[in-house]
C-alpha atoms as a PDB file:
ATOM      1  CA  UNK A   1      -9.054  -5.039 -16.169  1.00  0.00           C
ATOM      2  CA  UNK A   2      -5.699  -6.559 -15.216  1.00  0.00           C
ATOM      3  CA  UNK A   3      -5.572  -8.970 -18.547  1.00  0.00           C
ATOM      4  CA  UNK A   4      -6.545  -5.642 -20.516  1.00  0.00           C
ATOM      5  CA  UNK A   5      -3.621  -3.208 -18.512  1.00  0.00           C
ATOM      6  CA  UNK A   6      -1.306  -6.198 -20.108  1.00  0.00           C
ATOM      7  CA  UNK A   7      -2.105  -6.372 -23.853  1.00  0.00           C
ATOM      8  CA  UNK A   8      -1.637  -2.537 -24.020  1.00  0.00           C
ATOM      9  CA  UNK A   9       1.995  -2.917 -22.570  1.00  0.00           C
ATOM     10  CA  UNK A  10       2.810  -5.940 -24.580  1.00  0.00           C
ATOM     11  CA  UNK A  11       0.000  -6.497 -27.469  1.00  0.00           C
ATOM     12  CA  UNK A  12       2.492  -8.814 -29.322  1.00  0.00           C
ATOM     13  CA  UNK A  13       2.486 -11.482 -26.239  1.00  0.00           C
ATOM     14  CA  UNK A  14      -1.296 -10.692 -24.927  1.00  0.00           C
ATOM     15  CA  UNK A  15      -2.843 -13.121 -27.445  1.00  0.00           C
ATOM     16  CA  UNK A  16      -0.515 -16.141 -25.537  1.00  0.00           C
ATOM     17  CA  UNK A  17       0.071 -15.041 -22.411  1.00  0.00           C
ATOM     18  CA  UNK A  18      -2.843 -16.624 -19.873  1.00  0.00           C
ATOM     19  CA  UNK A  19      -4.432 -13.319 -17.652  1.00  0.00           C
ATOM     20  CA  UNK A  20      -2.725 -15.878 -14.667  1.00  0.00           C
ATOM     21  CA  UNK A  21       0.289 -17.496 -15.680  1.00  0.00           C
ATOM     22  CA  UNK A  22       2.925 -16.745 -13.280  1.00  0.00           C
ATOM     23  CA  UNK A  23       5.492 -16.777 -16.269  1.00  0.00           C
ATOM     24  CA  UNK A  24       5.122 -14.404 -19.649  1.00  0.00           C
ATOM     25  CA  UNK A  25       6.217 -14.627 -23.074  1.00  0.00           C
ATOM     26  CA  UNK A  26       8.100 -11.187 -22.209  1.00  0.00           C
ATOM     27  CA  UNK A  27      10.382 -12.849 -19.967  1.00  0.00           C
ATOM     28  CA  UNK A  28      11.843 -15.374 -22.738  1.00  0.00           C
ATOM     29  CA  UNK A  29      13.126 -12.485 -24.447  1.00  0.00           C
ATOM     30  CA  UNK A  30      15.733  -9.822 -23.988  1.00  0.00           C
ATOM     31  CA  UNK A  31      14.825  -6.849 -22.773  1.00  0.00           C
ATOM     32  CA  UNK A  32      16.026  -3.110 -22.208  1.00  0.00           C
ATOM     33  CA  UNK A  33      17.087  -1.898 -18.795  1.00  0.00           C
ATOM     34  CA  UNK A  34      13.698  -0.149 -17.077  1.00  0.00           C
ATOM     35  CA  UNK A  35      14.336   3.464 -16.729  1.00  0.00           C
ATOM     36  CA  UNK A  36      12.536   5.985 -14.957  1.00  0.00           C
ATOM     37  CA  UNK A  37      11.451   7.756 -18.269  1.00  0.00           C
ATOM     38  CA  UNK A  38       9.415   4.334 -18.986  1.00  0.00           C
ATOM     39  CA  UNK A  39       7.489   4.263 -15.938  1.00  0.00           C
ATOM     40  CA  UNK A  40       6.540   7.670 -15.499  1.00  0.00           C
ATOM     41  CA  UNK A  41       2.491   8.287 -17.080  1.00  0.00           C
ATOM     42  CA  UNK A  42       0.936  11.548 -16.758  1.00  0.00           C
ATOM     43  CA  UNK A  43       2.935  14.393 -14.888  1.00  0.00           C
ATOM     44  CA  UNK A  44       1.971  14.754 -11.174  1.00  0.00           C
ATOM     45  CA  UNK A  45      -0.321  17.532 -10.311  1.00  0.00           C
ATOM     46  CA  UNK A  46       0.096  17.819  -6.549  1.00  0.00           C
ATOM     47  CA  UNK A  47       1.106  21.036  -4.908  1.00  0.00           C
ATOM     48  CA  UNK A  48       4.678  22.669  -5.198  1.00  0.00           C
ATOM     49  CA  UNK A  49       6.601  21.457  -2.504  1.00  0.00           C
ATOM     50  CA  UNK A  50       4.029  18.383  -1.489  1.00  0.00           C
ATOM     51  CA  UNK A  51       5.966  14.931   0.240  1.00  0.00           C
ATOM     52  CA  UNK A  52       4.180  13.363  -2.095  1.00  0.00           C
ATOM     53  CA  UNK A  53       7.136  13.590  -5.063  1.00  0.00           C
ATOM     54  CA  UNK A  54       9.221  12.384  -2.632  1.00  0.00           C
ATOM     55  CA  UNK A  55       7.005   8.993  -2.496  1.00  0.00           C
ATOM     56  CA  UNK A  56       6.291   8.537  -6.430  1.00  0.00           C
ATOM     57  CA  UNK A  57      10.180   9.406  -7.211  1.00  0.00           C
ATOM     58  CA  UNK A  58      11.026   6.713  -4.488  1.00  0.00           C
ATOM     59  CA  UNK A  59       9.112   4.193  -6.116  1.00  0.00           C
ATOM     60  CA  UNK A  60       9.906   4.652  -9.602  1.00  0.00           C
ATOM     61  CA  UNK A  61      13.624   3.858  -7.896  1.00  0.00           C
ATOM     62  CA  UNK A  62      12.317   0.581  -6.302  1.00  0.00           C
ATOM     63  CA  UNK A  63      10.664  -0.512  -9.642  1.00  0.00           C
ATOM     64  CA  UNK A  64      13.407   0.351 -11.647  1.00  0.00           C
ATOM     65  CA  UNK A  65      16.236  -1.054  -9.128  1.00  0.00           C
ATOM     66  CA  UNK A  66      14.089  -4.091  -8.060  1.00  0.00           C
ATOM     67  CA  UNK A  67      13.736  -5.116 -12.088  1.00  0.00           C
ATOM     68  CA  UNK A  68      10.302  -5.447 -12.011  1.00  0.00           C
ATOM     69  CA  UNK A  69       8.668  -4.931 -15.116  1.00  0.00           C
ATOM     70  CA  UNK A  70       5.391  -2.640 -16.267  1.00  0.00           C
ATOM     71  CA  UNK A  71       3.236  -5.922 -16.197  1.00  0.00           C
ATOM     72  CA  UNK A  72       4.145  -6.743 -12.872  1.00  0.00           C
ATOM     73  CA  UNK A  73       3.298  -3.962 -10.975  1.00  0.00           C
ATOM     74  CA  UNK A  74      -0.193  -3.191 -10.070  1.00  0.00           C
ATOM     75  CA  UNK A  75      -1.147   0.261  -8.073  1.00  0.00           C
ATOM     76  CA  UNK A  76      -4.099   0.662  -6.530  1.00  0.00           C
ATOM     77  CA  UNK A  77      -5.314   3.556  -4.846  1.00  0.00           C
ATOM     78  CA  UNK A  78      -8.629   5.162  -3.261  1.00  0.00           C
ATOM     79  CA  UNK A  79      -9.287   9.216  -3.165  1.00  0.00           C
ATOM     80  CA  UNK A  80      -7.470  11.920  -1.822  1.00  0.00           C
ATOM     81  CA  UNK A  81      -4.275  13.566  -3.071  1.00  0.00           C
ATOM     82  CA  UNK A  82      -1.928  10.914  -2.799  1.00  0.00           C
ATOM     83  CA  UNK A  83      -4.566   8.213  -4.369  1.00  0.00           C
ATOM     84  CA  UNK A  84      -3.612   9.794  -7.767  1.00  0.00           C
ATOM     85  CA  UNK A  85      -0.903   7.181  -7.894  1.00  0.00           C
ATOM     86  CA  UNK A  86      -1.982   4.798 -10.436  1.00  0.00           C
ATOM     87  CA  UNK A  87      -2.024   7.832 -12.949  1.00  0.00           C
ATOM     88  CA  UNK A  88       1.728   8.486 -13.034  1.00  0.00           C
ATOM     89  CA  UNK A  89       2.920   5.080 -13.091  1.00  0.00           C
ATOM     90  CA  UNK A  90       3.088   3.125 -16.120  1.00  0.00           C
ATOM     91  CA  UNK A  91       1.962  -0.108 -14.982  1.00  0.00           C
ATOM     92  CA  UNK A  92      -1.093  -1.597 -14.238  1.00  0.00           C
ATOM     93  CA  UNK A  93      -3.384   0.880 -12.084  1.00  0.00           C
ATOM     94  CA  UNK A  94      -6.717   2.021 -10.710  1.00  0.00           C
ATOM     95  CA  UNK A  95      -8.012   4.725  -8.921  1.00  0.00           C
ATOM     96  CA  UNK A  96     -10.807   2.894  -7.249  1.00  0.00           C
ATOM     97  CA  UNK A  97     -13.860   4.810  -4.869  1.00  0.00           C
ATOM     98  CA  UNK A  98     -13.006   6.411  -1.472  1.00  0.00           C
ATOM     99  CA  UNK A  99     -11.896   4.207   1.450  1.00  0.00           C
ATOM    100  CA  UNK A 100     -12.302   0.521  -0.950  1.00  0.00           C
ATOM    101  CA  UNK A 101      -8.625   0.573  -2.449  1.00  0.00           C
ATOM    102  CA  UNK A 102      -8.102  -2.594  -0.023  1.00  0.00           C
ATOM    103  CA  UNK A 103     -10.443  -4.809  -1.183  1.00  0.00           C
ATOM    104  CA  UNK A 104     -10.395  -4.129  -4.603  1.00  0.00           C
ATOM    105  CA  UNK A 105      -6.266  -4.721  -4.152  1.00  0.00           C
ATOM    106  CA  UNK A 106      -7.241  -8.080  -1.802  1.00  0.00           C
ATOM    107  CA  UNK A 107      -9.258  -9.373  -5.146  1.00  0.00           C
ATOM    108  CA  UNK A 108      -5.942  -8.339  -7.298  1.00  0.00           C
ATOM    109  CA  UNK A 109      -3.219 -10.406  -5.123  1.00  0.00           C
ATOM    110  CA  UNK A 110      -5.792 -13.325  -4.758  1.00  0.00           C
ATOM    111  CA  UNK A 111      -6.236 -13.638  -8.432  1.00  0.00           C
ATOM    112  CA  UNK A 112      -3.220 -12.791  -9.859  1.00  0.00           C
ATOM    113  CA  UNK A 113      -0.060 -13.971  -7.457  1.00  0.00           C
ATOM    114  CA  UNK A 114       2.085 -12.730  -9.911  1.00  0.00           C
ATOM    115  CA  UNK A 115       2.082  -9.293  -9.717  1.00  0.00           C
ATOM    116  CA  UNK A 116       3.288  -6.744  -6.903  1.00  0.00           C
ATOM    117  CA  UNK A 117       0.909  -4.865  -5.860  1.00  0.00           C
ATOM    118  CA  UNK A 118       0.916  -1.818  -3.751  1.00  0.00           C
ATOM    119  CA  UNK A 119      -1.974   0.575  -2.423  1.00  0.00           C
ATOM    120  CA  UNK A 120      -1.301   3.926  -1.745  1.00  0.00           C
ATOM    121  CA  UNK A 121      -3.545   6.354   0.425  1.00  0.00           C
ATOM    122  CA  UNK A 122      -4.049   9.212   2.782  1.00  0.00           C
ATOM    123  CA  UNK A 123      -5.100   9.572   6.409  1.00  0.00           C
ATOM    124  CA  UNK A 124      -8.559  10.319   5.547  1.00  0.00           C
ATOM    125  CA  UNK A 125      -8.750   7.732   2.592  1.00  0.00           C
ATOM    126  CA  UNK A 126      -7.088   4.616   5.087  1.00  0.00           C
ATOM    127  CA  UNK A 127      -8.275   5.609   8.182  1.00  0.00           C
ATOM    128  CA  UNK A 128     -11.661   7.304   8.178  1.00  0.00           C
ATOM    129  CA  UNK A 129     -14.103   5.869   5.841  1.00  0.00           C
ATOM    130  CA  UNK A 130     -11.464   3.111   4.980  1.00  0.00           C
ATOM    131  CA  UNK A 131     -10.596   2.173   8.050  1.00  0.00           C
ATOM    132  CA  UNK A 132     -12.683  -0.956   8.368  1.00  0.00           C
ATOM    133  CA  UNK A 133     -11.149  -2.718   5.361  1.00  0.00           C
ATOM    134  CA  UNK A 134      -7.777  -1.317   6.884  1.00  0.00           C
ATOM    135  CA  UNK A 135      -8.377  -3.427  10.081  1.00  0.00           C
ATOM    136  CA  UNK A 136      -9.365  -6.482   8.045  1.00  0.00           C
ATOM    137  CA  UNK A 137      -7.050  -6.782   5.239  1.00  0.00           C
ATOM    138  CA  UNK A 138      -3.925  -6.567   8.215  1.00  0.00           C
ATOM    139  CA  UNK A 139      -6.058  -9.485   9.774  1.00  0.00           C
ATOM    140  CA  UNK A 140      -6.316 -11.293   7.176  1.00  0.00           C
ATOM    141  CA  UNK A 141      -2.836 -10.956   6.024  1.00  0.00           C
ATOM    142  CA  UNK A 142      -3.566 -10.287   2.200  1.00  0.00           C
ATOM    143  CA  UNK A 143      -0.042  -9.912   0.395  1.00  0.00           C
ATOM    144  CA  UNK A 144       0.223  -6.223  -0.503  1.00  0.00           C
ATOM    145  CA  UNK A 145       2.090  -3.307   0.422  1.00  0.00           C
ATOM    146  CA  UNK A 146      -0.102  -0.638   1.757  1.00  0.00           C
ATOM    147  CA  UNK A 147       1.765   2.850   1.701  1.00  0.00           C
ATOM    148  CA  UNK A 148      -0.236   5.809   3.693  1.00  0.00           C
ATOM    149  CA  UNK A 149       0.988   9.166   2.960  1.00  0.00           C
ATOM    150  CA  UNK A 150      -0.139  10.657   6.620  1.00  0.00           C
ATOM    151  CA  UNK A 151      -0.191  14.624   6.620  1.00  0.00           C
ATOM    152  CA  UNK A 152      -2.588  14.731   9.175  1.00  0.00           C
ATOM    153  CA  UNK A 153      -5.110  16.677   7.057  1.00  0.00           C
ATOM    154  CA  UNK A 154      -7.739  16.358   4.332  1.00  0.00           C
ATOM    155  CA  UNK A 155      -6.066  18.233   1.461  1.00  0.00           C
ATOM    156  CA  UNK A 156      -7.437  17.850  -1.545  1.00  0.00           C
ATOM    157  CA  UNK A 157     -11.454  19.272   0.415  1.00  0.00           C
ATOM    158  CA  UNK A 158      -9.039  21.997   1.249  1.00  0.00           C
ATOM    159  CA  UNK A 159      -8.207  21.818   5.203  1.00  0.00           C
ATOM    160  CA  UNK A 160     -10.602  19.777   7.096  1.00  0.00           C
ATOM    161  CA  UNK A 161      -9.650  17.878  10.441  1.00  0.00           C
ATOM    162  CA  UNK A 162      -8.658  13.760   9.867  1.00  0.00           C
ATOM    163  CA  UNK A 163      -8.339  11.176  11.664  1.00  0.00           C
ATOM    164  CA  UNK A 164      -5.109  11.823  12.348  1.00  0.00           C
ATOM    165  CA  UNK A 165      -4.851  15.822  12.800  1.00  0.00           C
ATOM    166  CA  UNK A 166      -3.756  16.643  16.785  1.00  0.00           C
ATOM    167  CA  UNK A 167      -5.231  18.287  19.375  1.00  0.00           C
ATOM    168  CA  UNK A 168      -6.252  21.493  18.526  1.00  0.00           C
ATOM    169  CA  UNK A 169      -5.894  21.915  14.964  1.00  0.00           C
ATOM    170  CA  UNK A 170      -7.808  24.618  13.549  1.00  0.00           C
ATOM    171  CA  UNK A 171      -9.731  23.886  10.394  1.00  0.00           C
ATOM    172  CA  UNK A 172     -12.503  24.581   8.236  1.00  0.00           C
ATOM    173  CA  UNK A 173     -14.372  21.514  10.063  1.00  0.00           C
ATOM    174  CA  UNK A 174     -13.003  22.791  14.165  1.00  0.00           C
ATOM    175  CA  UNK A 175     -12.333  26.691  13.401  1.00  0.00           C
ATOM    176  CA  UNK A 176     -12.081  26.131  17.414  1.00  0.00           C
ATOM    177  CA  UNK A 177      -9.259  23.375  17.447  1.00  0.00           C
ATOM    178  CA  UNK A 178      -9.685  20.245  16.894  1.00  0.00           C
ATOM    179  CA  UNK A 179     -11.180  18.245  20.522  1.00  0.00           C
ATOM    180  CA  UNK A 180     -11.334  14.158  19.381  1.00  0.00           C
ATOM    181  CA  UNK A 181      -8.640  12.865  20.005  1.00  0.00           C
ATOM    182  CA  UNK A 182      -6.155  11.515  16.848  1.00  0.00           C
ATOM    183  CA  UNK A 183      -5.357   7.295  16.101  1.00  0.00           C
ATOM    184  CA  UNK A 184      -2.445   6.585  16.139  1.00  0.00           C
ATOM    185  CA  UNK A 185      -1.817   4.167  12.900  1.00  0.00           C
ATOM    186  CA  UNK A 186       0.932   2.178  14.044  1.00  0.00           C
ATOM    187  CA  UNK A 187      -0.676   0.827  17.176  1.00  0.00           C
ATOM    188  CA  UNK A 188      -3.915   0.977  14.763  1.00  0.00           C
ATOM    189  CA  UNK A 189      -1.463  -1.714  12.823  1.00  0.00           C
ATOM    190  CA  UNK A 190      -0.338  -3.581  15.110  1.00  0.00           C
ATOM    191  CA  UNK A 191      -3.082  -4.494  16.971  1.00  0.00           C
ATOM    192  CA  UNK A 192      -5.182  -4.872  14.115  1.00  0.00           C
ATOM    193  CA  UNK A 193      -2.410  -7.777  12.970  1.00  0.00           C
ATOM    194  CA  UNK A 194      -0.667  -6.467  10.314  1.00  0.00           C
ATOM    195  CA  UNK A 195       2.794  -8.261  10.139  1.00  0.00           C
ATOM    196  CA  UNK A 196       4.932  -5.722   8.581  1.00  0.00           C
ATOM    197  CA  UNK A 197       4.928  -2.272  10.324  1.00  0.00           C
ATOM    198  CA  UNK A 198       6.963   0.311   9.494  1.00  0.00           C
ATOM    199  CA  UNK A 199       7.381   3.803   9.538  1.00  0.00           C
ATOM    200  CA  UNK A 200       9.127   6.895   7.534  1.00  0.00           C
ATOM    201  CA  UNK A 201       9.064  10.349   6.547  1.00  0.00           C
ATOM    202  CA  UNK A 202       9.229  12.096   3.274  1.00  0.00           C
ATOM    203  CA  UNK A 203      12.245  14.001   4.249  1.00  0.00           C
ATOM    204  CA  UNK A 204      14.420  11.350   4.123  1.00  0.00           C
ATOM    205  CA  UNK A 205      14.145   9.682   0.513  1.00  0.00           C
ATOM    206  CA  UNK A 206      16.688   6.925   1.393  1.00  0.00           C
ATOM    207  CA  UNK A 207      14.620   5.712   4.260  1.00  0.00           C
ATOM    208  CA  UNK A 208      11.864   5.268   2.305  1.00  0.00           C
ATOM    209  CA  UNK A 209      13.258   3.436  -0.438  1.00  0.00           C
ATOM    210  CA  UNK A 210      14.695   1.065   2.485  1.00  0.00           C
ATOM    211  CA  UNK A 211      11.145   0.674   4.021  1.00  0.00           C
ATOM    212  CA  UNK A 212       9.504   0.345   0.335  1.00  0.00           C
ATOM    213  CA  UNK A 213      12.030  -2.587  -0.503  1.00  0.00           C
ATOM    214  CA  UNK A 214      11.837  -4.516   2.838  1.00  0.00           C
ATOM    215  CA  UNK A 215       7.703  -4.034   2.623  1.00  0.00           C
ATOM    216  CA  UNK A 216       8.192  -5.574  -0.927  1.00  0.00           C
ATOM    217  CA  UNK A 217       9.925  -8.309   0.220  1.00  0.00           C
ATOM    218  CA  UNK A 218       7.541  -9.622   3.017  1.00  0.00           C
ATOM    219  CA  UNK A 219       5.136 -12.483   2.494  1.00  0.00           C
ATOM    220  CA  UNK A 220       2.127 -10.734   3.711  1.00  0.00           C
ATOM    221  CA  UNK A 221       0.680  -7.430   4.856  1.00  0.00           C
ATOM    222  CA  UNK A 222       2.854  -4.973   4.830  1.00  0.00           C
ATOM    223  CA  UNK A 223       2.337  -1.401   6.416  1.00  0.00           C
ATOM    224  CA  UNK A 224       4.244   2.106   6.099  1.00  0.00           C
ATOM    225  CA  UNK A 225       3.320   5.536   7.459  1.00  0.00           C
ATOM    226  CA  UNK A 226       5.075   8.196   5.753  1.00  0.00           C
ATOM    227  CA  UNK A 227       4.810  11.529   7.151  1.00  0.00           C
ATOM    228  CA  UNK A 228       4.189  13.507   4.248  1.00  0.00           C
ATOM    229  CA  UNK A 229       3.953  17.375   4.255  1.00  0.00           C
ATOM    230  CA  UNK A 230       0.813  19.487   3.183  1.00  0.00           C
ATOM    231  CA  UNK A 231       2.656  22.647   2.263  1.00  0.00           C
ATOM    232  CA  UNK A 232      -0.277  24.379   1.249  1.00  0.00           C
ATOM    233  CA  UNK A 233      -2.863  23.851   4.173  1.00  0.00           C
ATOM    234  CA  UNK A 234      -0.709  22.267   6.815  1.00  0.00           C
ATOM    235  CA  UNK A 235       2.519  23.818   6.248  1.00  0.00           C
ATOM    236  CA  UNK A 236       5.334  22.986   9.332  1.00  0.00           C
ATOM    237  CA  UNK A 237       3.501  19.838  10.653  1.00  0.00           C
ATOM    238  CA  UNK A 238       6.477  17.648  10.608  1.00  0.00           C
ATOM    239  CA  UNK A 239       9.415  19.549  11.367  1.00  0.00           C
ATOM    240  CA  UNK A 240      10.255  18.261  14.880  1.00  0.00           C
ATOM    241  CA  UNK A 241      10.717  14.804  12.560  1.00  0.00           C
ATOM    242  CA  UNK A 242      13.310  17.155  10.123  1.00  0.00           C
ATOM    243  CA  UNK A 243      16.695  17.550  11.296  1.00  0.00           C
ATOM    244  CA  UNK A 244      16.796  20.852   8.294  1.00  0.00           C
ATOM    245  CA  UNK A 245      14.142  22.125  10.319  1.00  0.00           C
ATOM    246  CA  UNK A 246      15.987  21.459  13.576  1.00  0.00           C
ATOM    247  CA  UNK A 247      14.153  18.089  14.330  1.00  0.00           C
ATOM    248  CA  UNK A 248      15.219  14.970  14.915  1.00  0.00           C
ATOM    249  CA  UNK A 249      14.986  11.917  12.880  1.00  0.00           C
ATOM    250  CA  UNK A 250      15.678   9.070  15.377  1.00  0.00           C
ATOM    251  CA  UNK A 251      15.828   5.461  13.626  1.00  0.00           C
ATOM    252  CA  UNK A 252      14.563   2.518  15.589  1.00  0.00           C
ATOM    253  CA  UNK A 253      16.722   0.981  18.453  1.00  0.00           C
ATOM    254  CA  UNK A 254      19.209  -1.694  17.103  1.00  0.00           C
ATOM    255  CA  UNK A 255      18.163  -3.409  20.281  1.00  0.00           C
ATOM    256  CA  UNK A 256      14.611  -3.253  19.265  1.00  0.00           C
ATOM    257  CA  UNK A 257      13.468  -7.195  18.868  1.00  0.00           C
ATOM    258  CA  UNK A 258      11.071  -6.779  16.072  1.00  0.00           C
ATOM    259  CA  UNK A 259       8.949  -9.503  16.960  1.00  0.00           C
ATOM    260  CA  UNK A 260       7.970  -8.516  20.125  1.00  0.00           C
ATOM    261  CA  UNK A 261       4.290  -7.085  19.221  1.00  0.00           C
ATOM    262  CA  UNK A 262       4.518  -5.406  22.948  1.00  0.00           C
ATOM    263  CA  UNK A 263       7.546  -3.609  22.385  1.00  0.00           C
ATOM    264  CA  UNK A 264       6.936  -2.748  18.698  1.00  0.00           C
ATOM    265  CA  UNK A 265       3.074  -1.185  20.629  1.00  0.00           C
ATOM    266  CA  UNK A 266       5.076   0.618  23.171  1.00  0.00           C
ATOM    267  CA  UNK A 267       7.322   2.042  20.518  1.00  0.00           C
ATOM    268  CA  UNK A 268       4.631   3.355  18.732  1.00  0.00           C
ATOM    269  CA  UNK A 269       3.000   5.095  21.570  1.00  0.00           C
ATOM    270  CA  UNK A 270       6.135   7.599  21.902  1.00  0.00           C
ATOM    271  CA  UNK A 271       5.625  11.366  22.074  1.00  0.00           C
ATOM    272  CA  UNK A 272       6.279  12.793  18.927  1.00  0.00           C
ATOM    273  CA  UNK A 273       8.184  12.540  16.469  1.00  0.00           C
ATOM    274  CA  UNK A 274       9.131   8.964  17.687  1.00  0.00           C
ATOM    275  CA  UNK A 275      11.240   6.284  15.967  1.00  0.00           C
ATOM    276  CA  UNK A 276      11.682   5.626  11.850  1.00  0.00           C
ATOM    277  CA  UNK A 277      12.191   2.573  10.625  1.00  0.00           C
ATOM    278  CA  UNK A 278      10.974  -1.057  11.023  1.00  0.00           C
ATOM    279  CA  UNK A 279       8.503  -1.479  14.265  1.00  0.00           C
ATOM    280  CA  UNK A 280       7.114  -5.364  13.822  1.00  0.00           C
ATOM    281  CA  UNK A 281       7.665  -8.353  11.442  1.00  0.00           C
ATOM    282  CA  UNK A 282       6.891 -11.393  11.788  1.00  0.00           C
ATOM    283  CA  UNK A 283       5.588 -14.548   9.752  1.00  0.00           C
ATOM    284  CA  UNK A 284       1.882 -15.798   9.393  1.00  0.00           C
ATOM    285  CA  UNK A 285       0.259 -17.799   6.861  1.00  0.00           C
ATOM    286  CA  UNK A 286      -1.159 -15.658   4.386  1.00  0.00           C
ATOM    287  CA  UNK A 287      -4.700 -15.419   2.677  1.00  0.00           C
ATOM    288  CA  UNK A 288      -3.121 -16.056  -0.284  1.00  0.00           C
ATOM    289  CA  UNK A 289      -1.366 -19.535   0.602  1.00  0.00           C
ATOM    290  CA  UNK A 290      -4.365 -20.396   2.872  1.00  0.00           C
ATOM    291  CA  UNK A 291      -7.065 -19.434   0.142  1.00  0.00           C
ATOM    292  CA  UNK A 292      -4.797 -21.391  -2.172  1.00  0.00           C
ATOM    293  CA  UNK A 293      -5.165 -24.563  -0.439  1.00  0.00           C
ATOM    294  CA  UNK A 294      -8.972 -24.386  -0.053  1.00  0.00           C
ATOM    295  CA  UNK A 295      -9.039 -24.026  -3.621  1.00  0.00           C
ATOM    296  CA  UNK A 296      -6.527 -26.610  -4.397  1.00  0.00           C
ATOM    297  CA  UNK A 297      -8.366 -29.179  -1.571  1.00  0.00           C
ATOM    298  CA  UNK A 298     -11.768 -28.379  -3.378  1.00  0.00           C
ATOM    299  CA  UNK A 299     -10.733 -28.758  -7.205  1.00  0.00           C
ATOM    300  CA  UNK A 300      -9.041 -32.248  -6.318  1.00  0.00           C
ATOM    301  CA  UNK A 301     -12.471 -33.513  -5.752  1.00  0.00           C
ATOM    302  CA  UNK A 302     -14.022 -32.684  -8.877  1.00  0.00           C
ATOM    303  CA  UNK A 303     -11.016 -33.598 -11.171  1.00  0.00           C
ATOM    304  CA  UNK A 304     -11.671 -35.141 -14.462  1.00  0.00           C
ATOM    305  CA  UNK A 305     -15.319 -34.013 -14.556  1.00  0.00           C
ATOM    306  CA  UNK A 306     -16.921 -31.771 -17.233  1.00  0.00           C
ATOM    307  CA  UNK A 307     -18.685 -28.531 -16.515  1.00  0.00           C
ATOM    308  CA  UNK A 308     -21.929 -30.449 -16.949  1.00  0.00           C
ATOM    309  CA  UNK A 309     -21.404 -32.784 -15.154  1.00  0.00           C
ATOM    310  CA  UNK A 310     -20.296 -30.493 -12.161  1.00  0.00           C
ATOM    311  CA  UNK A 311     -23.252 -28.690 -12.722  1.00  0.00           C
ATOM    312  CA  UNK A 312     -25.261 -31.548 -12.515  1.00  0.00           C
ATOM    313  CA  UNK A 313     -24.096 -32.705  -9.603  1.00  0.00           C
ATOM    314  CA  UNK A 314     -24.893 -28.687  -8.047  1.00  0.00           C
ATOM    315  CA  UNK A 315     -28.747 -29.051  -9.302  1.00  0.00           C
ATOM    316  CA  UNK A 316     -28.686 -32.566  -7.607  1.00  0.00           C
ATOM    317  CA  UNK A 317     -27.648 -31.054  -3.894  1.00  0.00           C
ATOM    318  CA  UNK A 318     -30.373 -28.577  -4.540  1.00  0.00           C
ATOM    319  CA  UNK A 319     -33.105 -31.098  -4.924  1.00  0.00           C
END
């Protein structure tokens, strides 16, 4: 699917161009600056007013100031309003089934080391009937950026309680309030061993390009919350985060030692609205390097043979 993404963008360098060369044809040759207008696809069709623009527009900037071109970018997303990602980006993308963007992203950075790939989701999407794969890619420490657009709400059913909707929300699922009791995704994170954590807010554009790039740069999993607004069915959610609403938006301490998983946990278990900005980093082998080495320890033992005569040496073990 990647391979096939590729020869549409460049057909004139997809016939000599291997699906997993690190290095393309493209690259050899000049080309122009990337400009917003060549990475936008089909027109968003969220809500007026949704966080969501906020997010896209944010990362056509980080594609476009980061140099990275269409046929390096992969987006992969699951369901749910802000999974309709990989449609308005002109880059590699898919829109994969309801809570299994991670693994079918894990498959993507295993097999292709190449490319940048970011996931984007929503509370429901990540943390509900994804949230298994959410616990194990962190764990595993797949390199990916994992973006979750958090507006504590299932929006695109129309209003029913998530994961992360508070106490007493009133919905079409709890017309009474809402009673369980909400995640909370950082600590979720954390714990789970993610080693990038970070968190943000639509409001604040800037701060999310500045989370987006630093996620982008870590060698591993890397984790942002952004608070993003449902204007039409949760309208007001995030305002004590919005200094125009008369919020605040306080930035983590500069004392804050970012490797300290205790203090990043603590952090994250603030009353609301909390801290923005980066809660943990820190460095870990990842499943890519480790994976890489299997492989690499593996193929060293059957160098120089044929494929029949590996595959008679499998029918021999099986005898």
């Amino acid at each position: 699917m990647i391979a096939a993404a590729e020869s549409k963008l460049n057909p004139e360098n997809a016939a000599v161009t291997p699906a997993n060369s690190d290095t393309s044809a493209s690259e050899s040759i000049e080309r122009p600056p990337l400009t917003k207008k060549a990475l936008v696809a089909e027109h968003p069709t969220w809500c007026p007013g949704c966080g969501d623009f906020a997010v896209l527009a944010t990362y056509y900037k980080l594609i476009e100031r980061r140099k990275v071109w269409h046929e390096k970018v992969a987006t992969v997303a699951g369901i749910g309003c802000s999974s309709r990602f990989p449609y308005f980006v002109q880059a590699h993308g898919v829109h994969f089934i309801h809570g299994r963007a991670l693994p079918f992203a894990t498959g993507v950075s295993l097999s292709r080391p190449d490319l940048h790939v970011f996931v984007f989701g929503g509370d429901g999407d990540a943390f509900s009937i994804g949230g298994n794969h959410f616990t194990h890619t962190a764990r595993k420490n797949v390199k990916l950026t994992y973006v979750v657009m958090d507006n504590q709400v299932y929006g695109l059913t129309k209003k029913q309680t998530s994961p992360t909707s508070p106490l007493g929300f009133k919905s079409k699922t709890d017309v009474w309030g809402a009673v369980d009791y909400p995640i909370n995704p950082m600590k979720q994170a954390i714990s789970a061993g993610a080693t990038f954590v970070a968190r943000t807010t639509h409001t604040n554009p800037g701060h999310v390009l500045e989370m987006m790039e630093a996620a982008m740069d870590h060698d591993g999993f890397s984790f942002i919350e952004c608070l993003s607004e449902c204007v039409e069915f949760y309208p007001g959610a995030f305002h004590d985060s919005n200094p125009r609403k008369g919020g605040r938006f306080n930035v983590v301490p500069a004392e804050h030692d970012v490797t300290d998983e205790l203090a990043a946990y603590k952090l994250a278990g603030e009353p609301f609205p909390g801290h923005f900005g980066i809660f943990y980093q820190v460095k870990r082998p990842t499943k890519n390097a480790l994976e890489a080495k299997v492989n690499q320890r593996l193929q060293s033992k059957v160098k120089g043979l044929s494929d029949l005569e590996l595959m008679q040496q499998t029918f021999a073990r099986l005898r």
